[in-house]
Protein backbone atom coordinates (compact mmCIF):
# COMPACT_ATOMS: atom_id res chain seq x y z
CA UNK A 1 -1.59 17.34 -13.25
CA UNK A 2 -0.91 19.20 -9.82
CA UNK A 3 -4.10 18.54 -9.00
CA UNK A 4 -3.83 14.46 -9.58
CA UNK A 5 -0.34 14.67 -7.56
CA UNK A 6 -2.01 16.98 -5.17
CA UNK A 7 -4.93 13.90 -4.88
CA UNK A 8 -2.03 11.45 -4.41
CA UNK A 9 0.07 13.47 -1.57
CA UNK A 10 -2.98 13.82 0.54
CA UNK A 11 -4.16 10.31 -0.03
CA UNK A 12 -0.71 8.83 0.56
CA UNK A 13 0.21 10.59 3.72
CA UNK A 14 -3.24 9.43 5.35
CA UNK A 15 -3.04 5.75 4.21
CA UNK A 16 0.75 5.45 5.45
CA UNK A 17 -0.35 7.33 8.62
CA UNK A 18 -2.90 4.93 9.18
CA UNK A 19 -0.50 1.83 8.41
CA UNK A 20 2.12 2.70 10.86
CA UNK A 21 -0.25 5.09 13.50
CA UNK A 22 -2.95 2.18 13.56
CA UNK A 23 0.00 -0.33 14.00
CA UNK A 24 1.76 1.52 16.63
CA UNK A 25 -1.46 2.24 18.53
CA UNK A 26 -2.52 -1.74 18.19
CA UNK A 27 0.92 -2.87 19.06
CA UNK A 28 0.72 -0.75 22.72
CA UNK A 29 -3.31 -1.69 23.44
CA UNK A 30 -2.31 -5.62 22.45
CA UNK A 31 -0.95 -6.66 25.39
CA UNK A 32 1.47 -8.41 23.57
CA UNK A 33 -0.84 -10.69 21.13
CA UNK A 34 0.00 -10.34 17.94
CA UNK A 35 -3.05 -11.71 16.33
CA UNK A 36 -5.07 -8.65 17.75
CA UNK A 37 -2.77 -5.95 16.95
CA UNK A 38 -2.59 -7.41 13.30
CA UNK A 39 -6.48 -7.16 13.44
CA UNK A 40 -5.92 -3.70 14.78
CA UNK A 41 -4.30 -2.75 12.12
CA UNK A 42 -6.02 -4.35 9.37
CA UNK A 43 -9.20 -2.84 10.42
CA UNK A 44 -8.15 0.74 10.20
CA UNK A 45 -6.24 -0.01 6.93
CA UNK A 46 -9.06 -1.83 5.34
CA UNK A 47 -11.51 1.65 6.50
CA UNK A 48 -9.25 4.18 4.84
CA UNK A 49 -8.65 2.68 1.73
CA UNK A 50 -12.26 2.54 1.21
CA UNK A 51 -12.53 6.67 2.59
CA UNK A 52 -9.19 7.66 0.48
CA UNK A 53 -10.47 5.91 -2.62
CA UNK A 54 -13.55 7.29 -2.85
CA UNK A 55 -12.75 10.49 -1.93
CA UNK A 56 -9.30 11.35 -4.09
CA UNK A 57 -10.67 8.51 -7.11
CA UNK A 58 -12.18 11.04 -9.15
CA UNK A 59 -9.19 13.51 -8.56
CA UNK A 60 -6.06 11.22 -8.56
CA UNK A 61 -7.24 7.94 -9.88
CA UNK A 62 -6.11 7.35 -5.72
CA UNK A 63 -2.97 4.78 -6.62
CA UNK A 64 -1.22 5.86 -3.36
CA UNK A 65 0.95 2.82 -5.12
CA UNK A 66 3.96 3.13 -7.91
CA UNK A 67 2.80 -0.74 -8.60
CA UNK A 68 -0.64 0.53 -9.37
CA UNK A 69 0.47 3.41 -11.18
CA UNK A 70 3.05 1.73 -13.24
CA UNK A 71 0.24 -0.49 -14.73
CA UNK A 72 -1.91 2.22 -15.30
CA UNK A 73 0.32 3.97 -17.25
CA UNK A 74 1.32 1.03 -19.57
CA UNK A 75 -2.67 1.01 -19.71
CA UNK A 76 -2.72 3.99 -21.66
CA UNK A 77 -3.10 6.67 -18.88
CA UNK A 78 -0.83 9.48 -17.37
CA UNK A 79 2.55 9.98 -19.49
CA UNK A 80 6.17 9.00 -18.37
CA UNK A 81 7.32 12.00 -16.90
CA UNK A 82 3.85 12.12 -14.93
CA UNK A 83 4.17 8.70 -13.78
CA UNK A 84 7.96 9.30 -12.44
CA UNK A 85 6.68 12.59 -10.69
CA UNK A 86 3.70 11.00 -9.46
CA UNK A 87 5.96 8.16 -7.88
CA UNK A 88 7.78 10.30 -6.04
CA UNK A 89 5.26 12.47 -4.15
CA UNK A 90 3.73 8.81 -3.10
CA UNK A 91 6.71 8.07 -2.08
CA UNK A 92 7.53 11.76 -0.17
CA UNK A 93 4.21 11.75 1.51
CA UNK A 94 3.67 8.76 2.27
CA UNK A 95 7.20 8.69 4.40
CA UNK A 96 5.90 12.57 5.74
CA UNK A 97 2.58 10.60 6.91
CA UNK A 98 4.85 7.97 8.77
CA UNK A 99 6.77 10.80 10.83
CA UNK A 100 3.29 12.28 11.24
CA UNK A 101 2.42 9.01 13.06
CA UNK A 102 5.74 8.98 15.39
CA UNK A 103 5.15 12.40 16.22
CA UNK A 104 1.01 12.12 17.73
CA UNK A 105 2.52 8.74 19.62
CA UNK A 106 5.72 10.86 20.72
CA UNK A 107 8.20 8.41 19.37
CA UNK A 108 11.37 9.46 17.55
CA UNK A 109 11.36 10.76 14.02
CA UNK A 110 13.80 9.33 12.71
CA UNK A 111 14.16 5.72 12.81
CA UNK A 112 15.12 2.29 10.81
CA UNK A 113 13.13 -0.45 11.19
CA UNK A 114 14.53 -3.47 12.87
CA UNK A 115 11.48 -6.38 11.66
CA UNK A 116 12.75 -8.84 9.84
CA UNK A 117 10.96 -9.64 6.80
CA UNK A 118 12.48 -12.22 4.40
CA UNK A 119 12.77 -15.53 2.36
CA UNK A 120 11.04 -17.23 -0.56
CA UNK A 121 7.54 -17.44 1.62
CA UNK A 122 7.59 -13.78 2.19
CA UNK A 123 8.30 -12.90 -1.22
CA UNK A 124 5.92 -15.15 -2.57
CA UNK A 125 3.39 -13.04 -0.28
CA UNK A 126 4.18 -9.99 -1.83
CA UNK A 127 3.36 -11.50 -5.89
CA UNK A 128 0.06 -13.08 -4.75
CA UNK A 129 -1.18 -10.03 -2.47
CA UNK A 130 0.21 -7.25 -5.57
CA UNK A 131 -1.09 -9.99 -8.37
CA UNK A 132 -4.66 -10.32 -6.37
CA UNK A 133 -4.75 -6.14 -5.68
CA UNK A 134 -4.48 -5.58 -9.17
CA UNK A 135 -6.70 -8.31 -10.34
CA UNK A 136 -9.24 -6.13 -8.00
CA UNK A 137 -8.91 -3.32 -9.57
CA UNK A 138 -9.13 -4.28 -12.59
CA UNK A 139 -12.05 -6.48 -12.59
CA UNK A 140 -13.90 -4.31 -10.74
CA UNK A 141 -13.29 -1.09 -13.04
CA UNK A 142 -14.60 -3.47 -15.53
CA UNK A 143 -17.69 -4.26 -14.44
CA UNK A 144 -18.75 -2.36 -11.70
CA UNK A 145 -16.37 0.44 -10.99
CA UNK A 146 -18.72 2.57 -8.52
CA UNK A 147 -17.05 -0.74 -6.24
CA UNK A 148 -13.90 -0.27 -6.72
CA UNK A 149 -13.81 1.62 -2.84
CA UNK A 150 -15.11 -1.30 -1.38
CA UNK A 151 -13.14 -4.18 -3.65
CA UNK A 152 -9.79 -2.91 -3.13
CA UNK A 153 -10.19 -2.00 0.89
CA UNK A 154 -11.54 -5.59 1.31
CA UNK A 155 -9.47 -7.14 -0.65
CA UNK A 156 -6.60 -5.79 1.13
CA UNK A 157 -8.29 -6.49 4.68
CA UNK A 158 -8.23 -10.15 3.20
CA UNK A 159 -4.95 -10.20 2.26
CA UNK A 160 -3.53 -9.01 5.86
CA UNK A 161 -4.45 -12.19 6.87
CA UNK A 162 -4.10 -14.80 3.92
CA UNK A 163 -0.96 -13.69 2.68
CA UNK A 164 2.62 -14.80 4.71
CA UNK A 165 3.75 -11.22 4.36
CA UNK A 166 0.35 -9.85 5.81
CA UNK A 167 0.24 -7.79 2.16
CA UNK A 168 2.18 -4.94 1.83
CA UNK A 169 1.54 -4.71 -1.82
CA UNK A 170 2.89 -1.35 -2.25
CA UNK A 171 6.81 -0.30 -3.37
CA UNK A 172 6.07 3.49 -1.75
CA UNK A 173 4.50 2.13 1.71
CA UNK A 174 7.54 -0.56 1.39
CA UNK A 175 10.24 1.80 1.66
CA UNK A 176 8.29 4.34 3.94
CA UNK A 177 7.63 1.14 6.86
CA UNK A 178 11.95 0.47 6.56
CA UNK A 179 11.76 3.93 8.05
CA UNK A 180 9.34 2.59 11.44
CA UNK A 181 10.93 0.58 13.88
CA UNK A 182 7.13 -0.15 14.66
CA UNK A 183 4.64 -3.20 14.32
CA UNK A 184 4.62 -2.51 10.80
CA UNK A 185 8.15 -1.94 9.96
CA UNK A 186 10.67 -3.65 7.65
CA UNK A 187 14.02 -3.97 7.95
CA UNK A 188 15.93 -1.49 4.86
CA UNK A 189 17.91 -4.42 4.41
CA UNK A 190 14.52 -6.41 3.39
CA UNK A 191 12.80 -3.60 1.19
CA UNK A 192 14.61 -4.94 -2.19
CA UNK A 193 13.06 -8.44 -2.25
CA UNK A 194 9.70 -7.58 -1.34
CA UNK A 195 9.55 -4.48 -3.90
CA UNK A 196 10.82 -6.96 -7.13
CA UNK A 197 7.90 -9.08 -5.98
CA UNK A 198 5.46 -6.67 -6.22
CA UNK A 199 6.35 -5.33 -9.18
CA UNK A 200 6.41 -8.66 -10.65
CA UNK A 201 2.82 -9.47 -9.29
CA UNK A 202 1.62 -6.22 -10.91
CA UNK A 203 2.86 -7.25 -14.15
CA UNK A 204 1.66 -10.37 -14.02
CA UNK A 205 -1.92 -9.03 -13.52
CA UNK A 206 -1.01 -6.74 -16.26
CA UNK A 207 -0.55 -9.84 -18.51
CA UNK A 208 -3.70 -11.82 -17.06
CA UNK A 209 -6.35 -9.08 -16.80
CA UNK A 210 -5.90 -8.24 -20.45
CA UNK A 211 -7.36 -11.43 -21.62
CA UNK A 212 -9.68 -11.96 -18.27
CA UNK A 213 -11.30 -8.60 -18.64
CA UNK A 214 -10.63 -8.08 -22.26
């Protein structure tokens, strides 16, 4: 066990690094155009899920995601009390990983995010890119897990752009961007509705890969 929630730490404070250090870094090279600093930052997101997952997968299972998690563990694997501990140090590193990322651009610590992100459209975002995440992972453990790496991060560099809330998919990385007034912040105020959608999507795909992949 500390060596899955050691896997988890490590792999969450690099992936939320990268989130908000690839954002803030796209956001200042931009020029002002969105469009490329949201490729920016998808393409650095998109490269170290693939790294992380196939790197901490044999050690963590490499979540970096209480949605993820949460399914698992209704799946059969992990136990309560390791789920609840594991959701916290995603949660702890992954906002330790976001200072980290203020600190190498010399921006203050501390900070709330200011980026609106709201509404029925948004929300709706968040269930289809959790829903189609899961889906992923699922299908692919299935029948060809030695993919899995390369499913998820290109799933997720898909869903940056199909999805209206450019796929956060994550309740851990949620709360931990409310704490970046950065290109890939969220407002505090905003965290609650996009969290209850993802953990609806991942139940949903709970429900729908049981008899899909059964």
């Amino acid at each position: 066990m500390k060596q899955r929630l050691a896997g988890e730490a490590v792999g969450s404070f690099l992936l939320f690094a990268t989130v908000v250090g690839s954002g803030i870094m796209a956001e200042q090279l931009a020029g002002g155009n969105v469009a490329v600093a949201l490729l920016g930052n998808m393409l650095a997101t998109g490269a170290m899920l693939y790294v992380l997952i196939t790197m901490l997968g044999p050690v963590s299972g490499a979540h970096f995601n209480p949605a993820v998690s949460l399914v698992m563990r209704l799946r059969g694997d992990n136990s309560w009390r390791g789920l609840a501990a594991t959701v916290l140090v995603q949660i702890g590193a992954g906002i330790l990983g976001v200072w980290t990322a203020h600190a190498m651009f010399e921006l203050p610590i501390l900070q709330a995010s200011q980026h609106v992100r709201t509404g029925p459209g948004q929300w709706l975002g968040e269930f289809v890119a959790t829903f189609g995440l899961l889906l992923t992972i699922f299908g692919t453990l299935r029948h060809r897990p030695e993919a899995v790496p390369a499913s998820v991060a290109l799933y997720i560099t898909a869903a940056y752009w199909f999805t209206s809330s450019t796929s956060f998919a994550n309740p851990a990385i949620t709360i931990a961007r409310s704490l970046s007034d950065s290109f890939a912040g969220i407002a505090p105020v905003d965290v609650p509705g996009f969290i209850a959608a993802q953990f609806a999507g991942a139940l949903a795909a709970h429900g729908v890969a049981k008899r899909l992949f059964a």
